[in-house]
Structure formats: C-alpha cells, structure tokens
C-alpha atoms as a PDB file:
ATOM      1  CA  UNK A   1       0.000   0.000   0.000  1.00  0.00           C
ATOM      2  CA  UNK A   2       1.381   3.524  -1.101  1.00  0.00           C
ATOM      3  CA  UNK A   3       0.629   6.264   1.451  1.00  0.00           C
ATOM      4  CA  UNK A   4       1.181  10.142   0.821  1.00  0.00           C
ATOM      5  CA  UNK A   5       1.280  12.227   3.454  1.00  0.00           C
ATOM      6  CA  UNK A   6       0.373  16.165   2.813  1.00  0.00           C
ATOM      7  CA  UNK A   7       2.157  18.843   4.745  1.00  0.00           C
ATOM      8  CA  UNK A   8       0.617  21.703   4.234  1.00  0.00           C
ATOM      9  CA  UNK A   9      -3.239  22.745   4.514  1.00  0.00           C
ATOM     10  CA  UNK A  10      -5.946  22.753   1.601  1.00  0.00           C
ATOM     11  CA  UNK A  11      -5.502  26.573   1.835  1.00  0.00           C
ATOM     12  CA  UNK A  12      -2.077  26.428   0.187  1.00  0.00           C
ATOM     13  CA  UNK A  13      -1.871  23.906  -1.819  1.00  0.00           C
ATOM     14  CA  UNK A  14      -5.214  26.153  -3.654  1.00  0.00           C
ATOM     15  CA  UNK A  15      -3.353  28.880  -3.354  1.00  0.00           C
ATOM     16  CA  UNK A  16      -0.294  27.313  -4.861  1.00  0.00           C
ATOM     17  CA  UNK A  17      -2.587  25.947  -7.842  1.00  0.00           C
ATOM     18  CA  UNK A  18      -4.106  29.743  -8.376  1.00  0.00           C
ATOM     19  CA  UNK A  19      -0.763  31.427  -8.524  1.00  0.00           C
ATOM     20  CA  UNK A  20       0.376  29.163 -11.434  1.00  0.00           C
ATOM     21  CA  UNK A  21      -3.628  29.781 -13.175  1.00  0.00           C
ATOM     22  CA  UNK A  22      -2.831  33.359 -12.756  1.00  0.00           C
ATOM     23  CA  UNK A  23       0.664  33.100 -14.544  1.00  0.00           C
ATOM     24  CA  UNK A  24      -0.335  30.800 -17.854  1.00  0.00           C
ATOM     25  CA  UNK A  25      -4.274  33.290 -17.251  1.00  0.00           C
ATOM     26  CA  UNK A  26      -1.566  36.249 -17.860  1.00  0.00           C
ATOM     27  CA  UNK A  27       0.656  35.035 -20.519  1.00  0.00           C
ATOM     28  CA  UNK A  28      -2.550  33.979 -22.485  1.00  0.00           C
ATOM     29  CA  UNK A  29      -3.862  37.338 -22.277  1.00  0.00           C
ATOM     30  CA  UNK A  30      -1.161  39.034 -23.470  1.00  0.00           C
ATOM     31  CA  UNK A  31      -0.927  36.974 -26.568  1.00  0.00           C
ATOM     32  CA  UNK A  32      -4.379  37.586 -26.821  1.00  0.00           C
ATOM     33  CA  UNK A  33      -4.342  41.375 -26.789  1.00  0.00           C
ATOM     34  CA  UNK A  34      -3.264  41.964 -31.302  1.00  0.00           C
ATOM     35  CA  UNK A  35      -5.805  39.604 -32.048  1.00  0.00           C
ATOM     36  CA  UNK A  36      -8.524  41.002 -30.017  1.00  0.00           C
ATOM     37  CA  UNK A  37      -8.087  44.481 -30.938  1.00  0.00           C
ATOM     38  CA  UNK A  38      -7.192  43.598 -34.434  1.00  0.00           C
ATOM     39  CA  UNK A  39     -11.164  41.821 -34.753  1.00  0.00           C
ATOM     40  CA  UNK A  40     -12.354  44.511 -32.523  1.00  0.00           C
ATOM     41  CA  UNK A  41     -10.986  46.785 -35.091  1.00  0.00           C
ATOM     42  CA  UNK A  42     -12.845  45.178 -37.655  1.00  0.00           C
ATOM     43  CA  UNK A  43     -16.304  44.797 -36.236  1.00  0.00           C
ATOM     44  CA  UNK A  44     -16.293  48.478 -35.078  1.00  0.00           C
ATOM     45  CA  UNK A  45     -15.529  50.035 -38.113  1.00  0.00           C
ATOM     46  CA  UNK A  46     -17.732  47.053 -40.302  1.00  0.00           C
ATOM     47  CA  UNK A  47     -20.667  48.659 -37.968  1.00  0.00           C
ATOM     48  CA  UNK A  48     -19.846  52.533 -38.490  1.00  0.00           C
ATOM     49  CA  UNK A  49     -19.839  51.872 -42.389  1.00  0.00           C
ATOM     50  CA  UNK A  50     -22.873  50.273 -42.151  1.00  0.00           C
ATOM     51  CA  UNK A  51     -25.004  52.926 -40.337  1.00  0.00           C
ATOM     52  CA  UNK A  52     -27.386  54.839 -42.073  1.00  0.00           C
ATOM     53  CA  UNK A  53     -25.593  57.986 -40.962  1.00  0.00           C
ATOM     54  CA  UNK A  54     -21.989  57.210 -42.537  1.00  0.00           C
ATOM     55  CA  UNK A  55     -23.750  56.200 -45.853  1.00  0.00           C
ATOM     56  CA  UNK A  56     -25.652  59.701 -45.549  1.00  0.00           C
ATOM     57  CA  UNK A  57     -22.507  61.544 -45.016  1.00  0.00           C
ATOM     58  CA  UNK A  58     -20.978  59.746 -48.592  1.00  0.00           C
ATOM     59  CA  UNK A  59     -22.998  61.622 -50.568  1.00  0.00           C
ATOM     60  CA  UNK A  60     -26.820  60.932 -49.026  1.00  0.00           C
ATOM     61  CA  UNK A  61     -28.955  63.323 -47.599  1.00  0.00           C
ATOM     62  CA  UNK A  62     -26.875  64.198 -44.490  1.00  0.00           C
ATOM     63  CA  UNK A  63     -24.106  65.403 -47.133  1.00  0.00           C
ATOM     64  CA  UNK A  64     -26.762  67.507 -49.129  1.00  0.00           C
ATOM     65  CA  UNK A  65     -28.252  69.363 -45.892  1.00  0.00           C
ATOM     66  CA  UNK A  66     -24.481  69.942 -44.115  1.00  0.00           C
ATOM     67  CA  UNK A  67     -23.767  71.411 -47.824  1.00  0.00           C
ATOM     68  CA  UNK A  68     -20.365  68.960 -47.319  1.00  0.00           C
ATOM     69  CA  UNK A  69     -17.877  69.195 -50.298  1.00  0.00           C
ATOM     70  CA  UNK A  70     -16.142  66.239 -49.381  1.00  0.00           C
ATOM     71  CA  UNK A  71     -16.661  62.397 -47.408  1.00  0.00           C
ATOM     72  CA  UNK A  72     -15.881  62.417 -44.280  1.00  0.00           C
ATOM     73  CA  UNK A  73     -16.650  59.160 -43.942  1.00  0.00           C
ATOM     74  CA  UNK A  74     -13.588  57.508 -44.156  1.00  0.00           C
ATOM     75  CA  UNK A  75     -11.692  59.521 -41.534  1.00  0.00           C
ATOM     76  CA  UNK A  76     -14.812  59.663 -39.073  1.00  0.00           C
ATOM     77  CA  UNK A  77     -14.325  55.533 -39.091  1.00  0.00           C
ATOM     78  CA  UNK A  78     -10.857  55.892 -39.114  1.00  0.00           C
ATOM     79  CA  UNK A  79     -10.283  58.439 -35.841  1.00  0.00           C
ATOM     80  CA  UNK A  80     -12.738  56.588 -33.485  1.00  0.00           C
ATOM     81  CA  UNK A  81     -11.532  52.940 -34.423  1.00  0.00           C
ATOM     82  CA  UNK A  82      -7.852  54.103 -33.794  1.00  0.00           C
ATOM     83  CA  UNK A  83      -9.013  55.123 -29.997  1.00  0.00           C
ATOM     84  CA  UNK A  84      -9.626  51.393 -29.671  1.00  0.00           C
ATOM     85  CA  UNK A  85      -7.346  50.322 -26.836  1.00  0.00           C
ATOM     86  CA  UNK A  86      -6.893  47.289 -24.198  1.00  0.00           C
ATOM     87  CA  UNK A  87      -5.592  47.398 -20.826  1.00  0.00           C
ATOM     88  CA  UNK A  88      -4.405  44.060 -19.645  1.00  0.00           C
ATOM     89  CA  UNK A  89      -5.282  43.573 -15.849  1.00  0.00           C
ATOM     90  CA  UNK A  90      -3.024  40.652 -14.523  1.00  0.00           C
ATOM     91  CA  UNK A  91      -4.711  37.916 -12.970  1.00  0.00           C
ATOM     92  CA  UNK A  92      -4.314  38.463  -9.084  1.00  0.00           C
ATOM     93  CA  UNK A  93      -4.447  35.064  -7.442  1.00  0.00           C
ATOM     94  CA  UNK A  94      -5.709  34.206  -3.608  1.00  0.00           C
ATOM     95  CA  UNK A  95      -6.356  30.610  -2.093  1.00  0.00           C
ATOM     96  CA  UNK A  96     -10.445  31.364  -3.004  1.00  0.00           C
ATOM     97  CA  UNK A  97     -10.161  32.771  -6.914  1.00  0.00           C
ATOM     98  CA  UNK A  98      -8.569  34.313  -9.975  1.00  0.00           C
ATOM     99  CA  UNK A  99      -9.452  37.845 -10.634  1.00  0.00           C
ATOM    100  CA  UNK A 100      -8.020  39.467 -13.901  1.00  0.00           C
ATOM    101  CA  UNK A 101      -9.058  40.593 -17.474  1.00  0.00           C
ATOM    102  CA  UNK A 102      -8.896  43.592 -20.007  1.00  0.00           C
ATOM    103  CA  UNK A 103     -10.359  46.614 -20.217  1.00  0.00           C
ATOM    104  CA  UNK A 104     -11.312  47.745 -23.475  1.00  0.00           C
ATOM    105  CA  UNK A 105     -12.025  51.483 -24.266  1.00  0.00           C
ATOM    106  CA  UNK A 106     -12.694  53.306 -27.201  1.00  0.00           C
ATOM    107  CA  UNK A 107     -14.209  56.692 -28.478  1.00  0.00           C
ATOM    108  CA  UNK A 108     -13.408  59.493 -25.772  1.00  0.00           C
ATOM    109  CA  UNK A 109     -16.748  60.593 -24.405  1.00  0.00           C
ATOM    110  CA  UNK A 110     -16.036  64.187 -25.313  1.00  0.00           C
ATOM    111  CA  UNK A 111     -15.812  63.484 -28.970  1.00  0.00           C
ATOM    112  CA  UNK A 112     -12.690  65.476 -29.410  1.00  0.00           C
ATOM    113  CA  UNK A 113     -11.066  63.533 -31.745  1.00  0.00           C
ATOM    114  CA  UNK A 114     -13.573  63.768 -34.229  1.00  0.00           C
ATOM    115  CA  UNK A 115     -14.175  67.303 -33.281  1.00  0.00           C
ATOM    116  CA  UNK A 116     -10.614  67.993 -34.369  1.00  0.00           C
ATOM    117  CA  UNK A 117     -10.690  66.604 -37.446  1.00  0.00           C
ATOM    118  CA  UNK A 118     -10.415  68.937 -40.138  1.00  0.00           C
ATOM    119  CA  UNK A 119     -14.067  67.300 -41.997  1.00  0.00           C
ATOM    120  CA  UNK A 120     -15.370  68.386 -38.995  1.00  0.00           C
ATOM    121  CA  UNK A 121     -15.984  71.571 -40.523  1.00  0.00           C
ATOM    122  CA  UNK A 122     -17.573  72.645 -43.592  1.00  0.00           C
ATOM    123  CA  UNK A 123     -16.034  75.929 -45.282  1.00  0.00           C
ATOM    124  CA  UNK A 124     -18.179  78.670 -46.136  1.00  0.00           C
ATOM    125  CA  UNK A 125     -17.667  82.204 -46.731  1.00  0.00           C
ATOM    126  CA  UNK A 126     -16.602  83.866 -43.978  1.00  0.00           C
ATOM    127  CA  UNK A 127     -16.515  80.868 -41.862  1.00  0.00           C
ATOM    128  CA  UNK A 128     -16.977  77.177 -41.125  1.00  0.00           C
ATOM    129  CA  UNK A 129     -19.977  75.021 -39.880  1.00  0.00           C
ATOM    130  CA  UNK A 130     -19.541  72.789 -36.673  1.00  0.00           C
ATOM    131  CA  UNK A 131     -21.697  69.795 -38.519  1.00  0.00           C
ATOM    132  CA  UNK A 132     -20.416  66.988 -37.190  1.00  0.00           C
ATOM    133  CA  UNK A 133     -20.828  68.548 -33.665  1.00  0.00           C
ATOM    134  CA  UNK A 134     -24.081  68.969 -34.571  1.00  0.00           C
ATOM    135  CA  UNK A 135     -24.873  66.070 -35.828  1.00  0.00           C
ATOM    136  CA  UNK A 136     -23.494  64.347 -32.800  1.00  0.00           C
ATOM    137  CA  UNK A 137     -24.591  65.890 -30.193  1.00  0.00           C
ATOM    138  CA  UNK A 138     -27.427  68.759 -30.223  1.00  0.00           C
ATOM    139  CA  UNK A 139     -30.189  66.022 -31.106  1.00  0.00           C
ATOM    140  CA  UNK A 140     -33.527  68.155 -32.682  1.00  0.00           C
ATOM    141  CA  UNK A 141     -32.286  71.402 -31.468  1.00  0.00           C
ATOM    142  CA  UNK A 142     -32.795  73.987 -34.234  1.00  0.00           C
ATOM    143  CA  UNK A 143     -30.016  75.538 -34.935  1.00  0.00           C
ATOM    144  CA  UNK A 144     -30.907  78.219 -37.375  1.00  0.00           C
ATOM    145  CA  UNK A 145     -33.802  79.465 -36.944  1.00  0.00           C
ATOM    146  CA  UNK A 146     -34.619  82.004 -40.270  1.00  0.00           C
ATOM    147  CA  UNK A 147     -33.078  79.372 -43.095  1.00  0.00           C
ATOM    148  CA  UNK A 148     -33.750  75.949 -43.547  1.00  0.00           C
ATOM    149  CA  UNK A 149     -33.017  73.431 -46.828  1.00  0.00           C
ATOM    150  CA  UNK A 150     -34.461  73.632 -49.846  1.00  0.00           C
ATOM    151  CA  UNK A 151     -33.296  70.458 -51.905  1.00  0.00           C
ATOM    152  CA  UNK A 152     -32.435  70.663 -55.925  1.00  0.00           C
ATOM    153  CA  UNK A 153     -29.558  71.749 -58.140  1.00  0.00           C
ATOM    154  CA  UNK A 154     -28.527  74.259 -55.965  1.00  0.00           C
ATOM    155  CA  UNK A 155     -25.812  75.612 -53.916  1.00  0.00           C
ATOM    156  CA  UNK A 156     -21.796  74.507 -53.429  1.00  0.00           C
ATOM    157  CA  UNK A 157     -22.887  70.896 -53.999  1.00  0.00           C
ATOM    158  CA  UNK A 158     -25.813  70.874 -56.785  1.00  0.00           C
ATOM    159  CA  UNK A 159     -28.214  69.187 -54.407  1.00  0.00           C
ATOM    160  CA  UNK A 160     -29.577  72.002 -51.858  1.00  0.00           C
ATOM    161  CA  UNK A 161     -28.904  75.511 -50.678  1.00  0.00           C
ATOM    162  CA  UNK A 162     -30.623  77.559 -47.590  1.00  0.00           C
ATOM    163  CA  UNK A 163     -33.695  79.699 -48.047  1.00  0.00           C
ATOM    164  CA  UNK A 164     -36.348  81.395 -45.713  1.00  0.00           C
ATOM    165  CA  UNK A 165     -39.139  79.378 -47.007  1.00  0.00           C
ATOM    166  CA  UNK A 166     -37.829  75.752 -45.787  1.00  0.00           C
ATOM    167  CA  UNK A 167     -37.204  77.632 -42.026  1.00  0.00           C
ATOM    168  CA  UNK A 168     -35.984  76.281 -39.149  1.00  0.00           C
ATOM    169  CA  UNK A 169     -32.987  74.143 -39.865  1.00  0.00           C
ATOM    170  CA  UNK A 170     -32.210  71.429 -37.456  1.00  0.00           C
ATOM    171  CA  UNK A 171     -30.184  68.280 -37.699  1.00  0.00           C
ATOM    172  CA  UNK A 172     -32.366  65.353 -39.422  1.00  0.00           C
ATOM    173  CA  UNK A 173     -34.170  63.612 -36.920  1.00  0.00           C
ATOM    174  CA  UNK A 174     -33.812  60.367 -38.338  1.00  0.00           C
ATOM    175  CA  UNK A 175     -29.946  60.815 -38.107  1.00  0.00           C
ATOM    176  CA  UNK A 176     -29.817  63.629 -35.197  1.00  0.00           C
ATOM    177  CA  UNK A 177     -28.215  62.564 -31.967  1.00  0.00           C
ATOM    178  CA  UNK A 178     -26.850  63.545 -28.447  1.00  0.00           C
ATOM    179  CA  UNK A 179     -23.342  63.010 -26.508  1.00  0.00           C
ATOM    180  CA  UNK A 180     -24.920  60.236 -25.085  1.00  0.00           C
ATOM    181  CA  UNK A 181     -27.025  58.781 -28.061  1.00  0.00           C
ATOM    182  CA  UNK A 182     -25.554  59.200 -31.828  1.00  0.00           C
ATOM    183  CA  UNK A 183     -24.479  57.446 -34.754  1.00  0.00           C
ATOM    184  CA  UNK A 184     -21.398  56.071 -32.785  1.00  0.00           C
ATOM    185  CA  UNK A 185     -22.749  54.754 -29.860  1.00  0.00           C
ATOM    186  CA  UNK A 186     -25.542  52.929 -31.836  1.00  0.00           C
ATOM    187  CA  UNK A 187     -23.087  51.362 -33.834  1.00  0.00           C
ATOM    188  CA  UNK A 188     -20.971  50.153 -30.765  1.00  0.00           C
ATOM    189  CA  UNK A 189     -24.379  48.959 -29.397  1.00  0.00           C
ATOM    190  CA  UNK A 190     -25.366  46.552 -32.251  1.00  0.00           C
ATOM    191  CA  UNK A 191     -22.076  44.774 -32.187  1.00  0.00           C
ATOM    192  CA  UNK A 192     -21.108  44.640 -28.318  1.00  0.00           C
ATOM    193  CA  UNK A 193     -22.316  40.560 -28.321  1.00  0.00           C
ATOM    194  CA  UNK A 194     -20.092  40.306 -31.255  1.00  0.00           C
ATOM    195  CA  UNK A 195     -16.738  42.017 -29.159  1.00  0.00           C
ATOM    196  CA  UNK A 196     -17.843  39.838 -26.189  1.00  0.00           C
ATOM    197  CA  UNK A 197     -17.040  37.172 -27.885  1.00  0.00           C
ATOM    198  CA  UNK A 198     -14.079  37.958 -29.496  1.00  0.00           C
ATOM    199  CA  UNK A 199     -12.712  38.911 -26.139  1.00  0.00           C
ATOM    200  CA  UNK A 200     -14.053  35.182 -24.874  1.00  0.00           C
ATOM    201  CA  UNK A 201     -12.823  33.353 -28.305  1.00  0.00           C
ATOM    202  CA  UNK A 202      -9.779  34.253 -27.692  1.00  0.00           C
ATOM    203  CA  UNK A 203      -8.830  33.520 -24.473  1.00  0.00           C
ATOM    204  CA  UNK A 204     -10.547  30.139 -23.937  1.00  0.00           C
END
C-alpha cells in the first residue's frame, strides 16, 4: 500500500494551484491582446460603415443638408476605431479565486477627436460650420432658426442651398443625436455581443 502524506493545509496547496492559473491566465492574455483588438478593429468600423448615418454623409442626404464638399466618412471611421485600446489587468491570485481581465475602451466621451478633425468643418464664406458637432450631439435642437433646406440643383454641392421658405434648420431627426445617443454609440451597441465574444474566443 502507497501512502502520501500532505504537509501543508488545503488553503495552500489552492493557493499554490491559483498562482500558477494566474501566470499561464496572464501570458494567455497578453498573446491575446493583437488579435482582439485587431477583430475589434474590424467589427467596429464594419458597424460605423454600415449605419445609415456614414452612408448619408458619402454623398446621401446628411451630405446635401451639411452642404459637405467632401466624405468624411472615411476619416470619421478611421479616428474613433484608432481610440480602440486594451488594458491588460493581470490575474491576481488568492487561495479562493482568480481575478483578472482587459479593459477595453474606445471613443473618448467628449468626442474630441472627431471634433478635431479637419471634416469636422464645412467651409463657407466667412466661416466654417460645426456639422459633425451637430450632428453628434445637439439632437432636434434647431439651430438656425430664419433658413432651412431647400433640396435641388442648388448651392456649393448641386443638391440644396438655404432659403427662408424651408425655415428652421435642425439636424435630421432620423440621423440627429446627443453626446450620449448618436451614430457612434448605436453602432458600438449593435455589435457589443459580437466584441464579447471575441474577447471570450480568444482567451478560452
């Protein structure tokens, strides 16, 4: 008969077993990291191009009411997937668990990446427009009150130009949105299942 005779307590031989977890749990997420915000990279800006607002902006009716002379869409998709970042947190081990992970961020609540974007402005005489501002965050505010759009072979683009008759002007409310609700964060929202499991695909 074979007989084996354990010195220490359950408590450390579990803690012993979660310290060496936590070190293959950390080495797995750092490998982890390129592909996850590679695919996260993807999905993000696969959703942006997608949204009714981007394909507005390339020419649609968002371009023809902002009066825009150029697409912004490219570096709108561009500027907020490049905020895309991941913080490893190293797994902490104790006799009872594992705690560790990543924190993934993205898209500065403040907007002011995209805000200093060049596209962010429209040229006009004498000035510039703020339209991406508005687009993003002052929802169905008007915003000029004695013009509005009249649409047709008009104007900088040959699609509209501003008269009294079409007054007020606001942001279209089937595009408009606010700091907390817009184009971007929609986007985001109909592929977060997808980025949870990217995170979980590739760390299992």
């Amino acid at each position: 008969m074979v007989s084996i005779k354990l010195l220490e307590s359950d408590r450390q031989i579990a803690d012993k077993i979660n310290k060496s977890l936590a070190k293959v749990f950390n080495k797995s997420m750092a490998k982890a990291v390129p592909e996850i915000k590679s695919k996260v990279k993807n999905v993000i800006s696969g959703a942006l191009y997608a949204s009714d607002e981007i394909k507005s902006l390339s020419g649609g009716l968002l371009a023809a009411d902002f009066g825009l002379t150029f697409d912004p869409s490219n570096a709108i998709v561009s500027s907020v997937v490049s905020t895309i970042n991941i913080q490893v947190q190293n797994a902490r081990s104790t006799p009872a668990a594992i705690k560790g992970g990543f924190i993934l961020t993205m898209q500065p609540s403040d907007f002011n990446n995209l805000f200093s974007l060049p596209i962010s402005q429209q040229p006009i005489e004498g000035g510039s427009l703020a339209w991406l501002q508005w687009l993003l965050t002052l929802g169905d505010t008007i915003i000029i009150g004695n013009f509005g759009v009249e649409y047709g072979p008009h104007g900088r683009t040959g699609k509209a130009h501003m008269v009294k008759r079409a007054r007020p002007f606001k942001v279209n409310s089937s595009f408009s949105g606010t700091i907390d609700n817009n184009f971007i964060t929609r986007a985001v929202a109909t592929v977060s299942k997808d980025i949870k499991s990217i995170i979980i695909g590739a760390i299992q």
